[in-house]
Each structure stands twice: as C-alpha cells, then as structure tokens.
C-alpha atoms as a PDB file:
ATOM      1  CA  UNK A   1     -25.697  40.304  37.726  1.00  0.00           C
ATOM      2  CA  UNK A   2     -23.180  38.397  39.340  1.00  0.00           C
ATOM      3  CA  UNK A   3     -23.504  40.311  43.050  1.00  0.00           C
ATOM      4  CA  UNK A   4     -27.393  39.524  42.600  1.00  0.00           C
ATOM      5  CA  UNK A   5     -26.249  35.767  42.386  1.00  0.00           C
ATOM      6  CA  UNK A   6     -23.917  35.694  45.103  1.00  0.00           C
ATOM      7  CA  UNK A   7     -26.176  38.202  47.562  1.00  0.00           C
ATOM      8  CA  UNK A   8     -28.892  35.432  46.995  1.00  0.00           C
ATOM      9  CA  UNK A   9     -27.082  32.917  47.488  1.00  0.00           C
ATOM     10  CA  UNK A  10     -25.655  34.160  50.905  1.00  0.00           C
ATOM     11  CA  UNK A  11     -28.653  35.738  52.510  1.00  0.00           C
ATOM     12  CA  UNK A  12     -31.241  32.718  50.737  1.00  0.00           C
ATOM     13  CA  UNK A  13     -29.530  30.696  53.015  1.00  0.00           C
ATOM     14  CA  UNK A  14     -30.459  32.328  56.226  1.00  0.00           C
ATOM     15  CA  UNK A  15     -33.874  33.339  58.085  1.00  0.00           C
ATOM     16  CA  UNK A  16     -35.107  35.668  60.989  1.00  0.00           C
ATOM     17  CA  UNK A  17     -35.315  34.104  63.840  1.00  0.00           C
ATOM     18  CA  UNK A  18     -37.924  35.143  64.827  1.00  0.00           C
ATOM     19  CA  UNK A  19     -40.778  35.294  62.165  1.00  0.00           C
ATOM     20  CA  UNK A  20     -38.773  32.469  59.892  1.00  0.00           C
ATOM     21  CA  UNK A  21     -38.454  34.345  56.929  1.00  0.00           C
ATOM     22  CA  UNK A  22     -35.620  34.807  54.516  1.00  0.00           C
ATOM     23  CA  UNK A  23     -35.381  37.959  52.963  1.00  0.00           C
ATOM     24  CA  UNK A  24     -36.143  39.038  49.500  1.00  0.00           C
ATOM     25  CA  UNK A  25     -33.398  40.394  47.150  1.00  0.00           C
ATOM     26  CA  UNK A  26     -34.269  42.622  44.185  1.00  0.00           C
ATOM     27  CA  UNK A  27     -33.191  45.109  41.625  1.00  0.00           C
ATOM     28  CA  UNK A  28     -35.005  48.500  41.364  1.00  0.00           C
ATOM     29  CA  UNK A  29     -35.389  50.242  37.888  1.00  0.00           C
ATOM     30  CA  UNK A  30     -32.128  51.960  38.732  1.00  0.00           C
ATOM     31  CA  UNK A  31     -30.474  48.634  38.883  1.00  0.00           C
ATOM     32  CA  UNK A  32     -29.765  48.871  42.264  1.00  0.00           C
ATOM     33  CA  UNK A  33     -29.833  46.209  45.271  1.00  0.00           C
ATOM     34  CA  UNK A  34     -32.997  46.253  47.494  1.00  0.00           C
ATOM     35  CA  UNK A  35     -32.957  43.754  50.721  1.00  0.00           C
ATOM     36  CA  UNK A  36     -36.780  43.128  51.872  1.00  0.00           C
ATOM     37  CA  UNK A  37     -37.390  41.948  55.088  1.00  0.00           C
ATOM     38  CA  UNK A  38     -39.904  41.134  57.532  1.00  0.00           C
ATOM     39  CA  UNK A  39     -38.551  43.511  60.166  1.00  0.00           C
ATOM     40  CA  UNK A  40     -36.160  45.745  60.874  1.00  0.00           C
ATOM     41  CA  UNK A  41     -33.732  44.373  63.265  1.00  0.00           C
ATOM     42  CA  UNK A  42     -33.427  41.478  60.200  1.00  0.00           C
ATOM     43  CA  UNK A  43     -32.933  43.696  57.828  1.00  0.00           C
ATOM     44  CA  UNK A  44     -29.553  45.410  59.893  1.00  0.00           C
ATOM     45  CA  UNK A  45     -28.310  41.865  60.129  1.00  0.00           C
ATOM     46  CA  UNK A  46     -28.559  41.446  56.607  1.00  0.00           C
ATOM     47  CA  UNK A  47     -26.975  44.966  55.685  1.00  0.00           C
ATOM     48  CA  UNK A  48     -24.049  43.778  57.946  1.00  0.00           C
ATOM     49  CA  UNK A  49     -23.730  40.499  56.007  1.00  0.00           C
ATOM     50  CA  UNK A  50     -24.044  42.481  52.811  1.00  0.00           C
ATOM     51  CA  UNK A  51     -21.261  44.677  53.986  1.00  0.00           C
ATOM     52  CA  UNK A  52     -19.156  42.088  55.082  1.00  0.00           C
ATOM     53  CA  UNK A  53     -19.468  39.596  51.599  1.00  0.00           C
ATOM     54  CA  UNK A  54     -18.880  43.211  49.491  1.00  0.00           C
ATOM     55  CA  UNK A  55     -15.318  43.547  51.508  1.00  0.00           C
ATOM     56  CA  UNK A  56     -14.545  40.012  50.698  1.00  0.00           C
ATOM     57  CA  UNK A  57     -15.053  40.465  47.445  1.00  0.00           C
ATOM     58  CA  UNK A  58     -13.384  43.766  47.105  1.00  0.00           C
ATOM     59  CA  UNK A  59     -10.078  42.278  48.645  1.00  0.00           C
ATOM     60  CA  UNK A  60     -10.296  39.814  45.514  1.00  0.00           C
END
C-alpha cells in the first residue's frame, strides 16, 4: 500500500496538457499497479515518472 500512496501522490499532482486530466491510479485483483489515462502519449510520460520515483526509492 505504501507505493499506491506515494504513486498518487506524485502523478495526482500533475495533468495532460492537453485534455487537463490527471490520471487514475488503481490496483487490479492481482494487486498490481494500473495507470489510466486519457491518452497515450500521457500515459508514457507517466510510465517514465513511475520508473523514475521506483529507482529513487530502490536506491533507499
């Protein structure tokens, strides 16, 4: 639960710039991570972010 808090809290913070959404985080029924988004090219920017805040915290 605590990557679901700090994944929120990252990517709540920002929003595509060009439909002004933010994207949606959830887990599936095999407790996994799902990133919605309104389109695609948001959704690789917030893979990247995810990416980059999951090598921050695995250098912890």
């Amino acid at each position: 639960m605590k990557y679901l808090d700090i994944f929120k809290d990252v990517l709540g913070t920002i929003e595509c710039p060009i439909h002004h959404q933010q994207p949606e985080i959830i887990k599936d029924d095999d407790d996994d991570l799902q990133i919605i988004c309104c389109c695609r090219k948001f959704k690789k920017e917030c893979l990247f972010l995810v990416h980059k805040i999951a090598g921050l915290m695995a250098k912890e």
